[in-house]
C-alpha atoms as a PDB file:
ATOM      1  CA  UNK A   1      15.695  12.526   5.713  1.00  0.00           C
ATOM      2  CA  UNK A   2      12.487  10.369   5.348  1.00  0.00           C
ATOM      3  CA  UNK A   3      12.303   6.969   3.900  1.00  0.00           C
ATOM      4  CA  UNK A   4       9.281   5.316   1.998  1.00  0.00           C
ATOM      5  CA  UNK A   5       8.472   1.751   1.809  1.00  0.00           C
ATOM      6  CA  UNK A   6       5.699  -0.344   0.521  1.00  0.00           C
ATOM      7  CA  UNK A   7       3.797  -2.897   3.164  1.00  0.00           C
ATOM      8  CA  UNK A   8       4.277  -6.874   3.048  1.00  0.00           C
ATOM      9  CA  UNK A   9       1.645  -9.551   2.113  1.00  0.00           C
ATOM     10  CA  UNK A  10       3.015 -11.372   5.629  1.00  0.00           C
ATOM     11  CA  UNK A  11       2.373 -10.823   8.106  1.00  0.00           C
ATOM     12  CA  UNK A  12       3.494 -11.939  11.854  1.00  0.00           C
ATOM     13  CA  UNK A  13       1.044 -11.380  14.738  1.00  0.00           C
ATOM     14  CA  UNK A  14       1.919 -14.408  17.072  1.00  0.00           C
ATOM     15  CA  UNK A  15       5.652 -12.969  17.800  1.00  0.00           C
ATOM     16  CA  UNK A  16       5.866 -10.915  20.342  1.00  0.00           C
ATOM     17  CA  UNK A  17       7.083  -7.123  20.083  1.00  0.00           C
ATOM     18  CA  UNK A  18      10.565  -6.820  21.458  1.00  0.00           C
ATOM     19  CA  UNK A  19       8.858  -2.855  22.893  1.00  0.00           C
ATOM     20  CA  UNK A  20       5.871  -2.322  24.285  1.00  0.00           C
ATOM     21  CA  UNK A  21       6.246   1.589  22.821  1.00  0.00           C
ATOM     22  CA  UNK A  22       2.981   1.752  20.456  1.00  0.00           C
ATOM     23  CA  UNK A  23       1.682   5.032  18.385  1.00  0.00           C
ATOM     24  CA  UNK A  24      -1.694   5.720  16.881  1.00  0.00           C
ATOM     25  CA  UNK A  25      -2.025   5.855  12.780  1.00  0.00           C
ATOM     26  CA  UNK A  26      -2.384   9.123  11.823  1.00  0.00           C
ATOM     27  CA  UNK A  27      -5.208   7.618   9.333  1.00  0.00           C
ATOM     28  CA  UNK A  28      -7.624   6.206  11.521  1.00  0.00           C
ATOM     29  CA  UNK A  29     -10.547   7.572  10.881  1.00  0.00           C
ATOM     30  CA  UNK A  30     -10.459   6.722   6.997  1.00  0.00           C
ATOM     31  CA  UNK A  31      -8.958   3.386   7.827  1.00  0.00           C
ATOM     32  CA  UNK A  32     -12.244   2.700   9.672  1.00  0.00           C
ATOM     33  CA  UNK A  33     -14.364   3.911   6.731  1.00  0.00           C
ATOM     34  CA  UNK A  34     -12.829   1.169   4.336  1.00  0.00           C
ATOM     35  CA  UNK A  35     -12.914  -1.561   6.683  1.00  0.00           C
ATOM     36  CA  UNK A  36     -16.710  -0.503   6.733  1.00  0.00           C
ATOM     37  CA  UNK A  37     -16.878  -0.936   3.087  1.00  0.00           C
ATOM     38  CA  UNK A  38     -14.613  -4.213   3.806  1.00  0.00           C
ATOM     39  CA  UNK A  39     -16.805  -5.560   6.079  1.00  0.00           C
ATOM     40  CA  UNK A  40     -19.527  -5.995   3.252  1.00  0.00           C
ATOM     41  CA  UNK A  41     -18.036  -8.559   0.748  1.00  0.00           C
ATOM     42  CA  UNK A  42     -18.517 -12.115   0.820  1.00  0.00           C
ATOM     43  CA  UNK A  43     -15.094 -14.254   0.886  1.00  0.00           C
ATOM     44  CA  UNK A  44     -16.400 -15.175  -2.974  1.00  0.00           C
ATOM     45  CA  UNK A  45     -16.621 -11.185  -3.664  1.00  0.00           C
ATOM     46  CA  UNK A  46     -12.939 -10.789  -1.759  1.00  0.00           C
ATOM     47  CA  UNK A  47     -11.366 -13.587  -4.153  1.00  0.00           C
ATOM     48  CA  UNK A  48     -12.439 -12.286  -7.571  1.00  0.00           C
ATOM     49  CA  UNK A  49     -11.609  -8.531  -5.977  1.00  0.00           C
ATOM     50  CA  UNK A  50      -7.463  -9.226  -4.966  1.00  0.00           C
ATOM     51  CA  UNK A  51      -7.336 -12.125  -6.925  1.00  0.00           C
ATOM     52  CA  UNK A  52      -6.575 -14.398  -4.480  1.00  0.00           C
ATOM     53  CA  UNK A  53      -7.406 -18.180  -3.496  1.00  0.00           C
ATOM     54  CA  UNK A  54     -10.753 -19.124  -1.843  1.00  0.00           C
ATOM     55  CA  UNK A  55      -8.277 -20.089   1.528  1.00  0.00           C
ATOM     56  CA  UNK A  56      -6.746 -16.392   1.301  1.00  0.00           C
ATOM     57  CA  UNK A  57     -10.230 -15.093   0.582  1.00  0.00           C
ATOM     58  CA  UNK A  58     -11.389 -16.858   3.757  1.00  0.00           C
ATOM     59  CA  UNK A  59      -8.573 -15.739   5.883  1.00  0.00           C
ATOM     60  CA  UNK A  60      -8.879 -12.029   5.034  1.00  0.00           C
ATOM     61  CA  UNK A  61     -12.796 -12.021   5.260  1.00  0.00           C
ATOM     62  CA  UNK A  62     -12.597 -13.142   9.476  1.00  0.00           C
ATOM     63  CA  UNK A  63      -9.624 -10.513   9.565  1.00  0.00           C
ATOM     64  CA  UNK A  64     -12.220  -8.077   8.076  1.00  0.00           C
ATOM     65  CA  UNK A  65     -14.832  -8.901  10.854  1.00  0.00           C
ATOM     66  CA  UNK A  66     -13.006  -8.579  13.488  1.00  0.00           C
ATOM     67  CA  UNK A  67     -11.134  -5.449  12.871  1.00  0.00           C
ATOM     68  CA  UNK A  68     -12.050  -2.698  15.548  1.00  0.00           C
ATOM     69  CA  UNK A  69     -11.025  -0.167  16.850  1.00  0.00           C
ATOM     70  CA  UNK A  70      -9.686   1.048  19.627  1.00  0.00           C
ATOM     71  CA  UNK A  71      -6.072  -0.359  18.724  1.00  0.00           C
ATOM     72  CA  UNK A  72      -4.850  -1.260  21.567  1.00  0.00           C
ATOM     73  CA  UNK A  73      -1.307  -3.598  22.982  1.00  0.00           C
ATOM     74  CA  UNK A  74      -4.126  -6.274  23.205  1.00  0.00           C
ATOM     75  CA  UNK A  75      -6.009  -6.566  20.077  1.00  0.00           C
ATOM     76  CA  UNK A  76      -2.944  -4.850  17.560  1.00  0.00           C
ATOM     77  CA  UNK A  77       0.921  -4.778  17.176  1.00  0.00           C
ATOM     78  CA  UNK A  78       3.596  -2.229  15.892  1.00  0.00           C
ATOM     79  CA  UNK A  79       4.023  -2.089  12.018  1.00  0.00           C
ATOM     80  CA  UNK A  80       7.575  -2.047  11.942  1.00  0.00           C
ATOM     81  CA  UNK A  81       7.182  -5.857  14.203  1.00  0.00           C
ATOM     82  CA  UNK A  82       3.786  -7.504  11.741  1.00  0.00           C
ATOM     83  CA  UNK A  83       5.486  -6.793   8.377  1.00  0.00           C
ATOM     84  CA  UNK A  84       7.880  -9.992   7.206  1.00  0.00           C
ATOM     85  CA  UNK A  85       8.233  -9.790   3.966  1.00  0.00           C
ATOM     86  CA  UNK A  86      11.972  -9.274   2.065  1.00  0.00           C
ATOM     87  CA  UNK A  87      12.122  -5.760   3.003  1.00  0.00           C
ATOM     88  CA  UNK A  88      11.277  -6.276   6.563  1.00  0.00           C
ATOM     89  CA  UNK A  89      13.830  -9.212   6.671  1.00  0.00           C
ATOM     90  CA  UNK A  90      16.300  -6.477   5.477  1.00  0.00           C
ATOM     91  CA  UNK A  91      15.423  -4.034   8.181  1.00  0.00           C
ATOM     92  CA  UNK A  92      15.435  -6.684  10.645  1.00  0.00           C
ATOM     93  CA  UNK A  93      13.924  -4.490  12.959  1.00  0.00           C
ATOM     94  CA  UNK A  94      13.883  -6.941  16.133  1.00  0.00           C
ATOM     95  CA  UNK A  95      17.263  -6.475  16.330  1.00  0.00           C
ATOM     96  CA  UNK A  96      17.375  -2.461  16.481  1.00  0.00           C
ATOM     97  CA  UNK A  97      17.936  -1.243  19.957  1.00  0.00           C
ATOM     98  CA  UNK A  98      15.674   0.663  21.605  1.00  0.00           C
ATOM     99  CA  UNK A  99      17.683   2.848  21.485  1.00  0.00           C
ATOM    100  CA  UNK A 100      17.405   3.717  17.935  1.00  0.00           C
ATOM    101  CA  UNK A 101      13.431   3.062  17.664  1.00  0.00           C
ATOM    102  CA  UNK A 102      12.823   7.136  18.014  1.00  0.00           C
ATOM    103  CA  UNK A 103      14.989   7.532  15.342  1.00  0.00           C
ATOM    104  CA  UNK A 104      13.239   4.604  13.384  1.00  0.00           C
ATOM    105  CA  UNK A 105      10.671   6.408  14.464  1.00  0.00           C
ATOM    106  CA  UNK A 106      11.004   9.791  12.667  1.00  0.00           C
ATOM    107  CA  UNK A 107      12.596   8.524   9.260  1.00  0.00           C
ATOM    108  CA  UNK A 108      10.732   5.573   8.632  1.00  0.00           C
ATOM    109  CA  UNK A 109       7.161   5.770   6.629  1.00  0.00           C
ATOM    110  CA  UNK A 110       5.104   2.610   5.528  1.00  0.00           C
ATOM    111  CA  UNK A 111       2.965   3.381   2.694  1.00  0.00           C
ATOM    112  CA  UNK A 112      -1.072   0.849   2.778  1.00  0.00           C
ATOM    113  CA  UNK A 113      -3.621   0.770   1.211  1.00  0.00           C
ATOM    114  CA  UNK A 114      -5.675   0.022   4.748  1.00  0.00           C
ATOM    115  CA  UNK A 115      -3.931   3.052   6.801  1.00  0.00           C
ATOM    116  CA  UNK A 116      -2.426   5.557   4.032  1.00  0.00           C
ATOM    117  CA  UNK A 117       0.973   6.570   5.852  1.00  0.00           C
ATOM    118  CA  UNK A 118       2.567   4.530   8.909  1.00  0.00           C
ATOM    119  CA  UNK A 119       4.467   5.225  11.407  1.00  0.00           C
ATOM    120  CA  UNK A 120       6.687   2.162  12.357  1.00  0.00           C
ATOM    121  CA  UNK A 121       5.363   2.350  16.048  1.00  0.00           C
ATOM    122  CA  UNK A 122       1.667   2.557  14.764  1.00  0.00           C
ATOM    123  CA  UNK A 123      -0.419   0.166  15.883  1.00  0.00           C
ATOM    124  CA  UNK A 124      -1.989  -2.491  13.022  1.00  0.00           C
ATOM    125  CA  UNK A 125      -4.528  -5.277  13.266  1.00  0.00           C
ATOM    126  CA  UNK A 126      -4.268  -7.976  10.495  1.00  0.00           C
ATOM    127  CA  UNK A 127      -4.950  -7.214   7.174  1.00  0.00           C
ATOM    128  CA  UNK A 128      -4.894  -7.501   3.089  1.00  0.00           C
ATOM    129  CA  UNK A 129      -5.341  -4.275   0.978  1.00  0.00           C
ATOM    130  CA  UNK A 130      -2.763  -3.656  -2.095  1.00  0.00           C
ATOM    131  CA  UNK A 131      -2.701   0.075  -3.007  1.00  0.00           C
ATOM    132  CA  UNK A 132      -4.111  -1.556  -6.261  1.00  0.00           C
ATOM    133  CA  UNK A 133      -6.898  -2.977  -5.568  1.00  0.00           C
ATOM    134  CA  UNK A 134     -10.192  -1.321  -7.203  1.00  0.00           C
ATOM    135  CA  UNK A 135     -12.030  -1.152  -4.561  1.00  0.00           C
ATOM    136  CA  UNK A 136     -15.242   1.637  -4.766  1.00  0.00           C
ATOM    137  CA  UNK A 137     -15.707   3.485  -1.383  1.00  0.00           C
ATOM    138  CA  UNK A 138     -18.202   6.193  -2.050  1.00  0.00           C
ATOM    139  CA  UNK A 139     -17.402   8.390  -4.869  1.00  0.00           C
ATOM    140  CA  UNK A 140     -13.557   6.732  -5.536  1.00  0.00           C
ATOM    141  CA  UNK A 141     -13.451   3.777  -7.273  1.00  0.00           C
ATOM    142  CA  UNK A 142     -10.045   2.552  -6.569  1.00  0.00           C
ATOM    143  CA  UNK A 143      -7.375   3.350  -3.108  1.00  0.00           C
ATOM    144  CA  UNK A 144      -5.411   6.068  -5.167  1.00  0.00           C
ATOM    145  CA  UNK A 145      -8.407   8.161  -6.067  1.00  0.00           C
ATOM    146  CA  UNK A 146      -9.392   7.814  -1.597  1.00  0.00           C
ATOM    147  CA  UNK A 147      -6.364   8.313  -0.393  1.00  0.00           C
ATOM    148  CA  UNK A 148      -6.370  11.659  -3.257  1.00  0.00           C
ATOM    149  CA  UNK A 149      -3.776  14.163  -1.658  1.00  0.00           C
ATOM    150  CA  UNK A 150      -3.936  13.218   2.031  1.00  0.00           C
ATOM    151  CA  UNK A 151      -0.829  11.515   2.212  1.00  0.00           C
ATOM    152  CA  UNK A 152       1.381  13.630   0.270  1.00  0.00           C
ATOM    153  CA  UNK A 153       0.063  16.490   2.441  1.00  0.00           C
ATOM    154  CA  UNK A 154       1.267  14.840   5.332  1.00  0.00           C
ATOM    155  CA  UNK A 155       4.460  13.841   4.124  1.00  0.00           C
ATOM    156  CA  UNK A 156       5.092  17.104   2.948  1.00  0.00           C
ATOM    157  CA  UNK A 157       3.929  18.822   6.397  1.00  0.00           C
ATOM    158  CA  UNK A 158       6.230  17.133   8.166  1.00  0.00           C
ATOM    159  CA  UNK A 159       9.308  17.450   6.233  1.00  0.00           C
ATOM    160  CA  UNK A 160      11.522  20.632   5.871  1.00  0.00           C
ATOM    161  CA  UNK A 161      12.446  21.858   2.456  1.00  0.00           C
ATOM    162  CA  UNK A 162      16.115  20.826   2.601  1.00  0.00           C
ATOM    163  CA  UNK A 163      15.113  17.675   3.926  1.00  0.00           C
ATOM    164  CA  UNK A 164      15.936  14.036   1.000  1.00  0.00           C
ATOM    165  CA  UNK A 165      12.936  11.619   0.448  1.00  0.00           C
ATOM    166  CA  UNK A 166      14.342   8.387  -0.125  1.00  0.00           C
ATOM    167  CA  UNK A 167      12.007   6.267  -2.148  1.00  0.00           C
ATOM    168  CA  UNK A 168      12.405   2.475  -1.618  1.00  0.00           C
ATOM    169  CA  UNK A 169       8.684   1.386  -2.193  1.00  0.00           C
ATOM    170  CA  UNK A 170       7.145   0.021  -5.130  1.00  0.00           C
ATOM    171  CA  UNK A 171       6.222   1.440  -8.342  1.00  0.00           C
ATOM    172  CA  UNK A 172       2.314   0.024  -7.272  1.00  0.00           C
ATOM    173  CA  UNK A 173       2.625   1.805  -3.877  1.00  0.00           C
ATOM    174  CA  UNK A 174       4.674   4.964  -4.642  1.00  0.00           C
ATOM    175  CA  UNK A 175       1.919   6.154  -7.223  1.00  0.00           C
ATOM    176  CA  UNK A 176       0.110   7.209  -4.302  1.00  0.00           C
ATOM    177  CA  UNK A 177       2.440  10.222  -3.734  1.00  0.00           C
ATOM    178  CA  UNK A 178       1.873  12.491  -6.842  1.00  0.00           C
ATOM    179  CA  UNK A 179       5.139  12.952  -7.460  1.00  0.00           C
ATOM    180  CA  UNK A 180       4.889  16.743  -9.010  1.00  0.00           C
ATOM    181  CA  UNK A 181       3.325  17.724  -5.459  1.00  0.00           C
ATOM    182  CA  UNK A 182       6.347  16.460  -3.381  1.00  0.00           C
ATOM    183  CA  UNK A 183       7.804  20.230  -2.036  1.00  0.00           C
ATOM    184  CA  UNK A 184      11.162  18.094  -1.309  1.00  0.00           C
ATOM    185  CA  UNK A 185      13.517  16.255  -3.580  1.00  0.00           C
ATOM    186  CA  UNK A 186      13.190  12.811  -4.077  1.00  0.00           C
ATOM    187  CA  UNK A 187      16.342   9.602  -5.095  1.00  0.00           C
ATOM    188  CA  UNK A 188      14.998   6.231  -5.640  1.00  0.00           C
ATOM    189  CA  UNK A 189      17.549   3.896  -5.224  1.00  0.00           C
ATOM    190  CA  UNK A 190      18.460   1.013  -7.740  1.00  0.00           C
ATOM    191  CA  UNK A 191      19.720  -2.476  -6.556  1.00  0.00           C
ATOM    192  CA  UNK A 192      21.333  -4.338  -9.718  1.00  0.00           C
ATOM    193  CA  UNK A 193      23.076  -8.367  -9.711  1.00  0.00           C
ATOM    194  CA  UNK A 194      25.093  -9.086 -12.552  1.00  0.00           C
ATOM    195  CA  UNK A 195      23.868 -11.955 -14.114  1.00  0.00           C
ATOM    196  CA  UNK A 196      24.447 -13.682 -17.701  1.00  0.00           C
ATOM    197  CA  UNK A 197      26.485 -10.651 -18.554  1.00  0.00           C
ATOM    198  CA  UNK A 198      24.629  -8.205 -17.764  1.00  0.00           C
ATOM    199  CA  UNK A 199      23.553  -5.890 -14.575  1.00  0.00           C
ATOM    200  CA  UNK A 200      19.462  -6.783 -14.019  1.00  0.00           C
ATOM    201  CA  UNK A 201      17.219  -5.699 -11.179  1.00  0.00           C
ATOM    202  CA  UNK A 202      16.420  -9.432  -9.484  1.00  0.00           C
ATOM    203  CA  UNK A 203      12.956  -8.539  -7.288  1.00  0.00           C
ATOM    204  CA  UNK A 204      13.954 -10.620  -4.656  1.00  0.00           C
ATOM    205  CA  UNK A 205      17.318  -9.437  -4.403  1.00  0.00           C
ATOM    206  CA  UNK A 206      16.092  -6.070  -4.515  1.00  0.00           C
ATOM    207  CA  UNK A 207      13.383  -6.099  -2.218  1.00  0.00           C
ATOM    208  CA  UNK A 208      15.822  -6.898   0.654  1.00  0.00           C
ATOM    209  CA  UNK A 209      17.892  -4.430  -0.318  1.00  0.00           C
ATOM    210  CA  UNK A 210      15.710  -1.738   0.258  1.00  0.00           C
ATOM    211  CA  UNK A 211      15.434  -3.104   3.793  1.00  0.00           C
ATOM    212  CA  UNK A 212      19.186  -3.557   3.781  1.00  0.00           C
ATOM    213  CA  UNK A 213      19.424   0.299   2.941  1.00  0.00           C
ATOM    214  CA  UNK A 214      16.625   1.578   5.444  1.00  0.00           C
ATOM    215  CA  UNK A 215      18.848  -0.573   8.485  1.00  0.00           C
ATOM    216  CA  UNK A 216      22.465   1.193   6.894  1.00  0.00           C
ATOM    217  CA  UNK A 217      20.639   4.525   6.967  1.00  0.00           C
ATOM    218  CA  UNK A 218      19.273   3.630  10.444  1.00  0.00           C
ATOM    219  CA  UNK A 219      22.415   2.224  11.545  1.00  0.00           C
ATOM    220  CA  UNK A 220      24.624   5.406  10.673  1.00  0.00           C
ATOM    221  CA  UNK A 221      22.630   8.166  11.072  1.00  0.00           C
ATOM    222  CA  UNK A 222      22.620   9.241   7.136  1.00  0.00           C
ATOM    223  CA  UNK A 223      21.238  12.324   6.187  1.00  0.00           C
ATOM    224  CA  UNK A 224      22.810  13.246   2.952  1.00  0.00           C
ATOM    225  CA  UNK A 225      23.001  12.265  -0.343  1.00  0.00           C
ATOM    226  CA  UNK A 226      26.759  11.407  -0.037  1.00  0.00           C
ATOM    227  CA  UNK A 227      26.223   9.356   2.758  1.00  0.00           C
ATOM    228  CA  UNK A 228      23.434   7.589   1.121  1.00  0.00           C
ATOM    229  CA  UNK A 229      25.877   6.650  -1.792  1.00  0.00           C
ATOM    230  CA  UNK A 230      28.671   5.144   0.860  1.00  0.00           C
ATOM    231  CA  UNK A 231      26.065   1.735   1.300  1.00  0.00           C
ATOM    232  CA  UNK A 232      28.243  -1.139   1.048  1.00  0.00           C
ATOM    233  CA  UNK A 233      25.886  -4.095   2.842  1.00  0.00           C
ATOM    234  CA  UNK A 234      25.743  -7.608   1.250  1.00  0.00           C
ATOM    235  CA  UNK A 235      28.132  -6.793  -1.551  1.00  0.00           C
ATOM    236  CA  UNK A 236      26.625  -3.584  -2.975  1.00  0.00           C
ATOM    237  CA  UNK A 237      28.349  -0.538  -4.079  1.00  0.00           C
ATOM    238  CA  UNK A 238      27.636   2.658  -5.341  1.00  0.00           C
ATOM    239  CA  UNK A 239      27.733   2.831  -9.847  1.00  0.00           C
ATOM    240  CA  UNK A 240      28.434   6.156 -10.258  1.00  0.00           C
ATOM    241  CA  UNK A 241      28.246   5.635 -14.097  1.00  0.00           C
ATOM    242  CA  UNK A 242      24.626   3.715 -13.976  1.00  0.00           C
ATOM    243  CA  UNK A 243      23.131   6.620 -11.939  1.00  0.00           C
ATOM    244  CA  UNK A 244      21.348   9.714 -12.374  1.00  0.00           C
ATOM    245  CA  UNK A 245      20.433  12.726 -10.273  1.00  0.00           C
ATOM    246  CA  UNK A 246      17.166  10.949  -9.001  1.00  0.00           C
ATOM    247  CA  UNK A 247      18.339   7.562  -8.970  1.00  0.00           C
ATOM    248  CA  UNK A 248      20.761   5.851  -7.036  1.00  0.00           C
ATOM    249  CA  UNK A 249      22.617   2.544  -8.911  1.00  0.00           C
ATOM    250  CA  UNK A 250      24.310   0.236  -6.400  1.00  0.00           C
ATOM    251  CA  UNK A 251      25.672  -3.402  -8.193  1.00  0.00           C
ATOM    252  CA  UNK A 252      26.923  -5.954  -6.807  1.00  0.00           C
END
């Protein structure tokens, strides 16, 4: 089984990682060729780009400058650890043993616009890049037309044909894996509240529980569909009714 997820806005570089086990993104080399591209807009050109404020603009333009490579324990930190948005509070992944990191490891991939496909071990440096963003890097004018096929190809590589994708990234990040060229076969699972009378996705709600499900999946070793449908955390359940075959309905 692998597991997708979309990246977080926040980010946490002051903590320190609970491991000092580190990997390399598998991405690098085209990681290096956008900050390049990066590198070149003003903080006013960054702003009217993500649509952020002049302070964010600011912030992300020094991050841009000083990115370099080689990542090393020094100058970068684990994904898994500099991620703290909702899904990453789900996951809680400070409080996975190290136990369980290789197996973290293995199942877990971070979808960005900056790296393409992450490891949770791979080592990041601070940045802001939505798979959105229209940013032209030689002849692609936006991240999805880059990135083209590269990461489905490596998802696909290293998964066996028997093997579940579980999608629990965004709409805006999982458009980067053309879904027709997946060789395996994919659930996306639904988080629902009940509220004025009526089931409704809630995005906060939901966003942790995609972390809440990577953790249960973490936690108990789940590798089939059946076992993906026995998540109970934080007052879910399975709606065998609301589902389909690709999607997943848990209510609470």
């Amino acid at each position: 089984m692998k597991i997708i997820i979309s990246p977080a806005k926040s980010l946490d570089f002051e903590t320190k990682a609970p491991t000092s086990l580190h990997t390399t993104p598998q991405f690098l080399e085209q990681s290096t060729k956008l900050n390049k591209k990066l590198k070149t807009l003003s903080r006013k050109k960054l702003s009217e780009l993500m649509k952020i404020s002049d302070d964010l603009a600011s912030l992300n333009y020094e991050r841009n400058q000083s990115w370099e490579t080689p990542f090393t324990a020094n100058n970068a930190k684990q994904a898994i650890f500099s991620f703290t948005g909702e899904v990453y509070r789900g996951i809680n992944a400070t409080t996975i043993s190290e136990e369980k990191l290789p197996v973290l490891q293995d199942k877990l991939r971070i979808l960005s616009g900056l790296y393409g496909l992450l490891k949770p071990l791979d080592l990041i440096q601070p940045y802001r890049l939505e798979m959105g963003t229209k940013l032209k890097v030689g002849r692609a004018d936006n991240l999805y037309r880059f990135w083209g096929d590269d990461l489905v190809k490596s998802l696909n590589e290293e998964m066996s044909d028997d093997e579940l994708l579980v999608n629990l990234a965004s709409a805006e990040y999982f458009k980067a894996l053309p879904k027709k060229k997946l060789k395996v076969p994919m659930i996306t699972p639904v988080f629902k509240d009940f509220k004025n009378g009526q089931y409704k996705i809630i995005m906060t709600f939901a966003k942790k529980a995609r972390g809440l499900m990577v953790r249960y999946i973490i936690d108990n070793d789940v590798e089939t569909l059946e076992e993906l449908k026995g998540f109970n955390v934080d007052g879910y359940g399975f709606s065998e009714e609301m589902s389909t075959d690709t999607e997943l309905v848990f209510t609470r």
